[in-house]
C-alpha atoms as a PDB file:
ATOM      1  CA  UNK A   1     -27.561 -45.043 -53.548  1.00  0.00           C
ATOM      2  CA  UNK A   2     -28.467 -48.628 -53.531  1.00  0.00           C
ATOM      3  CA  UNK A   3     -25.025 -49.731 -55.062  1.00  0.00           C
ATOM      4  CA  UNK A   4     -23.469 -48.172 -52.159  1.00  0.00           C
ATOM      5  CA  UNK A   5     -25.844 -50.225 -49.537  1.00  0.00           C
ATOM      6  CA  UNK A   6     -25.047 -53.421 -51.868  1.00  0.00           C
ATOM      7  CA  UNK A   7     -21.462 -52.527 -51.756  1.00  0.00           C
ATOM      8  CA  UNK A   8     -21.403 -52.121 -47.861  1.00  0.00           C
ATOM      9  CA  UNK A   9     -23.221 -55.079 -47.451  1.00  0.00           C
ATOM     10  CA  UNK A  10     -21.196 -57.342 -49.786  1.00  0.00           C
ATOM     11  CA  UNK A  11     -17.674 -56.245 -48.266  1.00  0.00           C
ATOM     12  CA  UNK A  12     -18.710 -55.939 -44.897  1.00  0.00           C
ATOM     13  CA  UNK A  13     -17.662 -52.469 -44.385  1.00  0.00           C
ATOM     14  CA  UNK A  14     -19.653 -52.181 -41.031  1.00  0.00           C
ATOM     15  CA  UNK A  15     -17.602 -54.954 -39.809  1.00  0.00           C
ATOM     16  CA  UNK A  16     -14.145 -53.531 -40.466  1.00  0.00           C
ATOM     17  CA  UNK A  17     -15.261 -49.811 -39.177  1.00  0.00           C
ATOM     18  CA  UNK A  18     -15.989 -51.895 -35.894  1.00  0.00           C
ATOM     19  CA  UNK A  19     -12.692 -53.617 -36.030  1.00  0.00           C
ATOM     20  CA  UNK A  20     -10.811 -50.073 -36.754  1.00  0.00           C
ATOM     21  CA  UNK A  21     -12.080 -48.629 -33.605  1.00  0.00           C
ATOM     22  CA  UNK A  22     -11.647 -50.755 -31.492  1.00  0.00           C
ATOM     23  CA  UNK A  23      -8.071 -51.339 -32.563  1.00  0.00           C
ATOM     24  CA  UNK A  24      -7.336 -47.585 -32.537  1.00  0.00           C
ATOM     25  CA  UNK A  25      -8.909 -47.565 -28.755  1.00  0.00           C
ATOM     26  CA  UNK A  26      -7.267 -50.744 -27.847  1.00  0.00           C
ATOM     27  CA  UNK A  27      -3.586 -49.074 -29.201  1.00  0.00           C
ATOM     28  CA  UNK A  28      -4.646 -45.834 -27.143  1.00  0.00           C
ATOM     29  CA  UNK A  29      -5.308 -47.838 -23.911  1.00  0.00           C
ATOM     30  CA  UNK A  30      -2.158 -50.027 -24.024  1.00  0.00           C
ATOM     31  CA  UNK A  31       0.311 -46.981 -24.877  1.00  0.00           C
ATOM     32  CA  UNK A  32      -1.538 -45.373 -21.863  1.00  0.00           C
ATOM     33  CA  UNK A  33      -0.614 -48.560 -20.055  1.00  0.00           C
ATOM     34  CA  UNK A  34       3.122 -48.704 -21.071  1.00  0.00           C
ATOM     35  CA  UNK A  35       3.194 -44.881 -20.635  1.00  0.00           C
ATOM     36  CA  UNK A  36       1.935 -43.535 -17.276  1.00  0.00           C
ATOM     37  CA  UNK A  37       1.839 -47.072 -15.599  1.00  0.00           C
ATOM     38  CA  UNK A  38       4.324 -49.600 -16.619  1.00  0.00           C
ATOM     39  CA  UNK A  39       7.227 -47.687 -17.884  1.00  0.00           C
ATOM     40  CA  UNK A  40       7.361 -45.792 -14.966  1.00  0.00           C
ATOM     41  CA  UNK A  41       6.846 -48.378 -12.811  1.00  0.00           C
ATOM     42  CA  UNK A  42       9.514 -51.219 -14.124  1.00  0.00           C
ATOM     43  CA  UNK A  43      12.124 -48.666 -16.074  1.00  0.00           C
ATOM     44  CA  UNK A  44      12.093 -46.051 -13.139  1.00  0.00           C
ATOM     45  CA  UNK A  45      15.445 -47.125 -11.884  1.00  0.00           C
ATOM     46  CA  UNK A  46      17.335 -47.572 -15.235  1.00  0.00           C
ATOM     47  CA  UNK A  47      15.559 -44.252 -16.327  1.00  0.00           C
ATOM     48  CA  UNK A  48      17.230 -42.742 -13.198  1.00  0.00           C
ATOM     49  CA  UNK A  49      20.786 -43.741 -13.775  1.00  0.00           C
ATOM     50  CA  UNK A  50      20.108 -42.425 -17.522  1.00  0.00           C
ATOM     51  CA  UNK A  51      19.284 -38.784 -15.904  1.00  0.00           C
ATOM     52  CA  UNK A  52      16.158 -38.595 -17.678  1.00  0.00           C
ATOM     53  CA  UNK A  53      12.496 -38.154 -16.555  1.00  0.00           C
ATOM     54  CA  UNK A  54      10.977 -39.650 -19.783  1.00  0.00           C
ATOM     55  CA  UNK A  55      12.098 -42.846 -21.854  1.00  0.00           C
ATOM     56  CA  UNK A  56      11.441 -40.870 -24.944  1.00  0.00           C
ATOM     57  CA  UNK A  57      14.134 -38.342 -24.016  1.00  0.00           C
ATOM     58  CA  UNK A  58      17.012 -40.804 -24.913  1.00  0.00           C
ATOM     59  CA  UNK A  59      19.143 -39.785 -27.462  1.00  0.00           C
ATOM     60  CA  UNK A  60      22.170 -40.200 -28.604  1.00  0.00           C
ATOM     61  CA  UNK A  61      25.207 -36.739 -29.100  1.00  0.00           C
ATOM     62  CA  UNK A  62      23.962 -37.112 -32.547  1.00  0.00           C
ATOM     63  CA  UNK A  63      20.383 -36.795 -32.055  1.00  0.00           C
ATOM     64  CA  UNK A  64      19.348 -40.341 -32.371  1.00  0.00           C
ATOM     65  CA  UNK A  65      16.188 -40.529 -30.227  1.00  0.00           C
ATOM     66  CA  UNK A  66      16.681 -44.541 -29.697  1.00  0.00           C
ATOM     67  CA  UNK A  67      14.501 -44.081 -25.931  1.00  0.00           C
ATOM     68  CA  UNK A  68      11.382 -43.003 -28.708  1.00  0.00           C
ATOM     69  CA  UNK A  69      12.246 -45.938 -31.023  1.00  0.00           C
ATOM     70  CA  UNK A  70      11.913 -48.159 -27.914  1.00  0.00           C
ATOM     71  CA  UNK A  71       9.246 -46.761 -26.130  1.00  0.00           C
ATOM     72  CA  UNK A  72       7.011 -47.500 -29.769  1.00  0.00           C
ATOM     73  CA  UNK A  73       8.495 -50.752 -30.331  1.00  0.00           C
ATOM     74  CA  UNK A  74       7.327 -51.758 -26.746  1.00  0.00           C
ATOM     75  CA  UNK A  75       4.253 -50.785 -27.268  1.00  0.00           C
ATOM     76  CA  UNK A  76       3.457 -52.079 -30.865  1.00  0.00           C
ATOM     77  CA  UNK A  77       4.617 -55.183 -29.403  1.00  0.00           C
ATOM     78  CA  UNK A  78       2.340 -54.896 -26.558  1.00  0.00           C
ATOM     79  CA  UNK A  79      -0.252 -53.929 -28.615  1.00  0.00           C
ATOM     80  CA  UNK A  80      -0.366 -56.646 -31.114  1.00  0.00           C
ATOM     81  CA  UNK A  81      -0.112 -59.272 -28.255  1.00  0.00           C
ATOM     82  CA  UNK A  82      -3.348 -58.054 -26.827  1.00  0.00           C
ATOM     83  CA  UNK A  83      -4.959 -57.672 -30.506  1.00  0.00           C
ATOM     84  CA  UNK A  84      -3.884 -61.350 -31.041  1.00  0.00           C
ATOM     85  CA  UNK A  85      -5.223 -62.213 -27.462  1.00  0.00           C
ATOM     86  CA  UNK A  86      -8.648 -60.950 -28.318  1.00  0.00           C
ATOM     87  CA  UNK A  87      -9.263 -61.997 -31.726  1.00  0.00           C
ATOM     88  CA  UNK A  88      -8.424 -65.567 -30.513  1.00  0.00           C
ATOM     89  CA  UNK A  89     -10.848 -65.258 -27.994  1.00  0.00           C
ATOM     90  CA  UNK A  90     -13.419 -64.021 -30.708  1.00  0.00           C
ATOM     91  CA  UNK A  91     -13.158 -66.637 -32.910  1.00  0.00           C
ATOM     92  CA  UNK A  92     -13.151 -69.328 -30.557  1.00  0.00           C
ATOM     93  CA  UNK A  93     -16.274 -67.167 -29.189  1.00  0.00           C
ATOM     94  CA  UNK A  94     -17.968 -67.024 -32.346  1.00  0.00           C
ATOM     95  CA  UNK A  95     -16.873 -69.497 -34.481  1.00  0.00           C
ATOM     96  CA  UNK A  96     -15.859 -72.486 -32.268  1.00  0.00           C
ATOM     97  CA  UNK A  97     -12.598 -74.135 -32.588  1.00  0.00           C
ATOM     98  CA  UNK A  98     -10.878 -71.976 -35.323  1.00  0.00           C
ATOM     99  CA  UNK A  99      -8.076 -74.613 -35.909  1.00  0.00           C
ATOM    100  CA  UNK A 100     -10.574 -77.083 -37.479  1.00  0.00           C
ATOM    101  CA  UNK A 101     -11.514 -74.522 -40.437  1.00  0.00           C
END
């Protein structure tokens, strides 16, 4: 039992449990973003004149779902912009000016 405590202590497993959640809840609040708020909002048109209600739903005749490829490229883009946004802010938070280290 102590090895494990020495073992969480020594590879800071706390620290990257934190860092897991709050990326996973970070991820979940962005694609809710892109999903119900800005998708709808900026693609509504072009969505329109594609005849479908969803981004997702955009396929190709052979079944290619290219509007799902898109809609998760968005948001992993999105998503690692804000995750880059806030652990700059962290470090330069925590640890001062990170460019000096």
């Amino acid at each position: 039992m102590w090895g494990f405590a020495e073992f969480i202590k020594e590879y800071n497993i706390a620290g990257m449990a934190v860092a897991f959640v709050m990326g996973q809840k970070v991820a979940a609040w962005v694609g809710s973003l892109m999903t119900d708020v800005i998708t709808p909002a900026l693609l509504a048109p072009a969505m329109e004149k594609a005849g479908v209600a969803n981004i997702s739903d955009l396929a190709t005749d052979g079944g290619i779902m290219y509007g799902s490829f898109l809609a998760n490229t968005i948001d992993f883009l999105v998503v690692a912009f804000v995750m880059y946004l806030l652990v700059i802010y962290l470090v330069k938070k925590f640890l001062g000016d990170y460019e000096k280290a």
